[in-house]
C-alpha atoms as a PDB file:
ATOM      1  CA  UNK A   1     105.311 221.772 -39.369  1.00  0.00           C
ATOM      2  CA  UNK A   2     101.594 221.206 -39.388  1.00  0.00           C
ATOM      3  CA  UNK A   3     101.969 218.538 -36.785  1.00  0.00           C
ATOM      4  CA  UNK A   4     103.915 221.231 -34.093  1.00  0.00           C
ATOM      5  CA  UNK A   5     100.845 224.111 -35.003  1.00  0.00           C
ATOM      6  CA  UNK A   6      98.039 221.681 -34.257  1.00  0.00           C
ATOM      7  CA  UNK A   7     100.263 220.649 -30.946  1.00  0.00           C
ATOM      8  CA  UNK A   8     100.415 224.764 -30.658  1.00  0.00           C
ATOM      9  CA  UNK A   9      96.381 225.214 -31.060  1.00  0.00           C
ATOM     10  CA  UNK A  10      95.497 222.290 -29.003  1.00  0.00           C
ATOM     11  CA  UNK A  11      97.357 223.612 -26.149  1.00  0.00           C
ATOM     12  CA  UNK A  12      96.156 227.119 -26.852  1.00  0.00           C
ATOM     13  CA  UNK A  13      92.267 225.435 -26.671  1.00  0.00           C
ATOM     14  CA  UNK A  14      93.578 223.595 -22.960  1.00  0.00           C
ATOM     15  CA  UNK A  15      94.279 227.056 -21.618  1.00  0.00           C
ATOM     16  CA  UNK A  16      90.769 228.379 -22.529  1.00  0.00           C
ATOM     17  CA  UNK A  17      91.564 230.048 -25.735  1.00  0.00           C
ATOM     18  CA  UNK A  18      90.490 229.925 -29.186  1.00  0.00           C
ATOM     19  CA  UNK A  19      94.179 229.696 -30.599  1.00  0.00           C
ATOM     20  CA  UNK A  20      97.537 230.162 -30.599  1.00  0.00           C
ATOM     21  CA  UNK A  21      97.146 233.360 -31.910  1.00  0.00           C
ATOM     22  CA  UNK A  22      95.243 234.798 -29.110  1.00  0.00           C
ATOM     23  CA  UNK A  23      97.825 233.520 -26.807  1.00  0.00           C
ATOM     24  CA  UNK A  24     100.445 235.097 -28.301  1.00  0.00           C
ATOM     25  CA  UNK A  25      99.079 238.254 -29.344  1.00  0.00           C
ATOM     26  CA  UNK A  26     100.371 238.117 -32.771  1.00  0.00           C
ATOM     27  CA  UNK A  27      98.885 235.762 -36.445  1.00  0.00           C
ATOM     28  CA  UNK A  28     101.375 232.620 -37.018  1.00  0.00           C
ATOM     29  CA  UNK A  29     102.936 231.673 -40.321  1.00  0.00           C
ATOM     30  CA  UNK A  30     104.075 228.168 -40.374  1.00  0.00           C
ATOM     31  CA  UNK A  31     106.820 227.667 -43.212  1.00  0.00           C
ATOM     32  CA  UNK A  32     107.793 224.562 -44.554  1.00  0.00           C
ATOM     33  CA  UNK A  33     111.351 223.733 -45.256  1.00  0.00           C
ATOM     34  CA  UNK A  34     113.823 221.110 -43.412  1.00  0.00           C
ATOM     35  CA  UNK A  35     114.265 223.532 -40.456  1.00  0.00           C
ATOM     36  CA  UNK A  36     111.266 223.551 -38.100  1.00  0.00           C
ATOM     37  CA  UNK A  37     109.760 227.376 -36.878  1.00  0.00           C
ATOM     38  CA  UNK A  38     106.955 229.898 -37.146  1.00  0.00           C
ATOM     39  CA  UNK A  39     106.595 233.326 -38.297  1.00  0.00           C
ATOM     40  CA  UNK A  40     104.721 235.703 -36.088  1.00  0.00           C
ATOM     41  CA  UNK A  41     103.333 239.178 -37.305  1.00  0.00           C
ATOM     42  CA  UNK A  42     101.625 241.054 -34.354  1.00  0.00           C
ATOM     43  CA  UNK A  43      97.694 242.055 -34.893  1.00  0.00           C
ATOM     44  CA  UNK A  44      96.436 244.801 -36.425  1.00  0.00           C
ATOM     45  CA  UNK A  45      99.590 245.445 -38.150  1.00  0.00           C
ATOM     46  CA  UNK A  46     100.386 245.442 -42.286  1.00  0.00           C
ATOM     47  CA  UNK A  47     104.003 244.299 -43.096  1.00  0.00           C
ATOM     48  CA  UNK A  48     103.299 245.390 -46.916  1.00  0.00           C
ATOM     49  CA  UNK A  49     104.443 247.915 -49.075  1.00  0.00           C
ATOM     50  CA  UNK A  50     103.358 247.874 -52.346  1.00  0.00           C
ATOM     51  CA  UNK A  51     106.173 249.463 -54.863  1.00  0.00           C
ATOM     52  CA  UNK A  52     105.879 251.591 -58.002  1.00  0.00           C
ATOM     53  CA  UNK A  53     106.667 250.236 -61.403  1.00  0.00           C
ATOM     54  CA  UNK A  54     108.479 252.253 -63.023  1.00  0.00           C
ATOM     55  CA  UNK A  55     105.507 253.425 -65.502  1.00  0.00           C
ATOM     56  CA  UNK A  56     104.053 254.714 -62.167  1.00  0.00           C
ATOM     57  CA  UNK A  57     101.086 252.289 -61.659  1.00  0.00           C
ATOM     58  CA  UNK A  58     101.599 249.671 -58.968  1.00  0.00           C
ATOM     59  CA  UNK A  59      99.243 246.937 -60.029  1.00  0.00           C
ATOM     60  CA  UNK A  60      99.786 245.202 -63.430  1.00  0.00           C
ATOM     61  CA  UNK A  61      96.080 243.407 -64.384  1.00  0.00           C
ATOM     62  CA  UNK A  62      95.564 241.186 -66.888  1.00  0.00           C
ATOM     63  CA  UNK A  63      92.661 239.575 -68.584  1.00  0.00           C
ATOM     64  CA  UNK A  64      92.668 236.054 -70.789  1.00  0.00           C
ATOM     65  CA  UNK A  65      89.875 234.687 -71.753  1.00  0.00           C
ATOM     66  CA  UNK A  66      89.430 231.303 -70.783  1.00  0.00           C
ATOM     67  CA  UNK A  67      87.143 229.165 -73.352  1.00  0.00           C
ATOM     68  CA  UNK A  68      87.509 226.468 -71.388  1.00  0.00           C
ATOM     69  CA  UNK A  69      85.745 227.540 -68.624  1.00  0.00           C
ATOM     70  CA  UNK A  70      83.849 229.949 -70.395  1.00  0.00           C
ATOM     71  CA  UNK A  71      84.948 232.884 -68.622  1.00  0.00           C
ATOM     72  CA  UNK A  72      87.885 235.357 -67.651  1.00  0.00           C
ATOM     73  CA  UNK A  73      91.497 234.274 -66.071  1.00  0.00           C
ATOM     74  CA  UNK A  74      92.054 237.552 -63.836  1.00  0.00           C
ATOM     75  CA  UNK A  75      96.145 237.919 -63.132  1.00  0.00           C
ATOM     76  CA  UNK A  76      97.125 240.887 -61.025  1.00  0.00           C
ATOM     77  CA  UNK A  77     101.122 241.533 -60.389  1.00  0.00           C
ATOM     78  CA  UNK A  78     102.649 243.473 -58.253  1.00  0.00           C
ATOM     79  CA  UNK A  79     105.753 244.175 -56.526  1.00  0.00           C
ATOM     80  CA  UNK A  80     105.943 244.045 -52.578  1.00  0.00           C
ATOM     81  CA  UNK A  81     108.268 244.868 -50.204  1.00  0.00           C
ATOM     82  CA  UNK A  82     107.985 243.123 -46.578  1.00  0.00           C
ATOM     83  CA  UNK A  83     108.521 245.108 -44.080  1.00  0.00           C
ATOM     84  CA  UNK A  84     110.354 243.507 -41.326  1.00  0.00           C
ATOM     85  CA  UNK A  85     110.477 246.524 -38.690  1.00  0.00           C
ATOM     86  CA  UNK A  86     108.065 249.052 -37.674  1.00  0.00           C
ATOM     87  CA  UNK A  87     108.375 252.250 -35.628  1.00  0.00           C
ATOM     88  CA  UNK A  88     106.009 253.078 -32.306  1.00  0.00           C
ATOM     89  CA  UNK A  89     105.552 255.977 -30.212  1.00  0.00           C
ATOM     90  CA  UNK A  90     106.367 255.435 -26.575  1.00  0.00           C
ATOM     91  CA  UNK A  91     105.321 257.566 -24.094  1.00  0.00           C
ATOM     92  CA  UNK A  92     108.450 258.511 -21.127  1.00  0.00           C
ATOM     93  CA  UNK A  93     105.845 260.581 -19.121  1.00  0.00           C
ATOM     94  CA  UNK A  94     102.420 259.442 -17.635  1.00  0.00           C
ATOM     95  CA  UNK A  95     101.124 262.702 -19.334  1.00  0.00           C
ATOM     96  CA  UNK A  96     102.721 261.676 -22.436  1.00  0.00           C
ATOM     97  CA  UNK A  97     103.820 264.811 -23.430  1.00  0.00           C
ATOM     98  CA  UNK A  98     107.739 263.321 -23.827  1.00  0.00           C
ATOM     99  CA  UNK A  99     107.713 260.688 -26.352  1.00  0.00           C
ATOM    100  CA  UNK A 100     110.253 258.591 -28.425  1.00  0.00           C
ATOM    101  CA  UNK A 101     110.462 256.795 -31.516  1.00  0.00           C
ATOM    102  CA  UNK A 102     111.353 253.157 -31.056  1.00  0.00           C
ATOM    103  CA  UNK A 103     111.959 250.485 -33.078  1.00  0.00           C
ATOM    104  CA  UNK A 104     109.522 247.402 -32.929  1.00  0.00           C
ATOM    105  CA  UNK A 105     109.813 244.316 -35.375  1.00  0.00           C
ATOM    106  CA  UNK A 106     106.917 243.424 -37.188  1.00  0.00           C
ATOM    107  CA  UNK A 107     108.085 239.664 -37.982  1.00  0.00           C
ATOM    108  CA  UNK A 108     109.581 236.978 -35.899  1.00  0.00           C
ATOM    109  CA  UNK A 109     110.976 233.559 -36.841  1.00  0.00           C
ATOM    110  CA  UNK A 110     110.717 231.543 -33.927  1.00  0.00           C
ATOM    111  CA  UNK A 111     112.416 227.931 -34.324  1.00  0.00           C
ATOM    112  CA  UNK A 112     111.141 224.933 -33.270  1.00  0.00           C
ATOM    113  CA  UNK A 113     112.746 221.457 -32.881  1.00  0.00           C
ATOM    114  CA  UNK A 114     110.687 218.175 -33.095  1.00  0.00           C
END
């Protein structure tokens, strides 16, 4: 997959931009596996959600010492929920005083084939 995103970026750089992500409006995830794609999450969005445990905290932190490198291993758990589909706010009226709710997905798989 690293092959077809540095085909992506270089033709992202031929048509003036910085890269593929400023093309397509949205950061890309490559994923390895045996089928070929990218994820896409559009900008200035979170897809996280951060659950309770059931003691109420959501972050679980531990400290070991390490002796070996004479200082602390820091381990910090938590559980997270991706979410896959958001909700905007579009506007029916050019004064915008009629609005509706519509759904708008957060992450896209896009497949590629080589």
């Amino acid at each position: 997959m690293a092959t077809v995103l540095a085909v992506l970026e270089r033709a992202a750089q031929r048509a003036g931009q910085d890269s593929i992500e400023d093309v397509i409006g949205a950061c890309v995830q490559p994923h390895t596996g045996t089928d070929y794609g990218i994820f896409m999450l559009p900008k200035l969005f979170t897809s996280l959600s951060y659950r309770e445990r059931q003691d109420g905290s959501i972050w679980k932190i531990e400290a070991t010492r390490n002796p070996n490198a004479q200082g602390w291993d820091l381990e910090i758990v938590a559980v997270v929920d991706i979410i896959a589909n958001g909700m905007v706010k579009v506007k029916l009226t050019t004064d915008g005083l009629q609005t509706v709710q519509v759904p708008f997905p957060l992450v896209t798989r896009i497949e590629l084939s080589v």
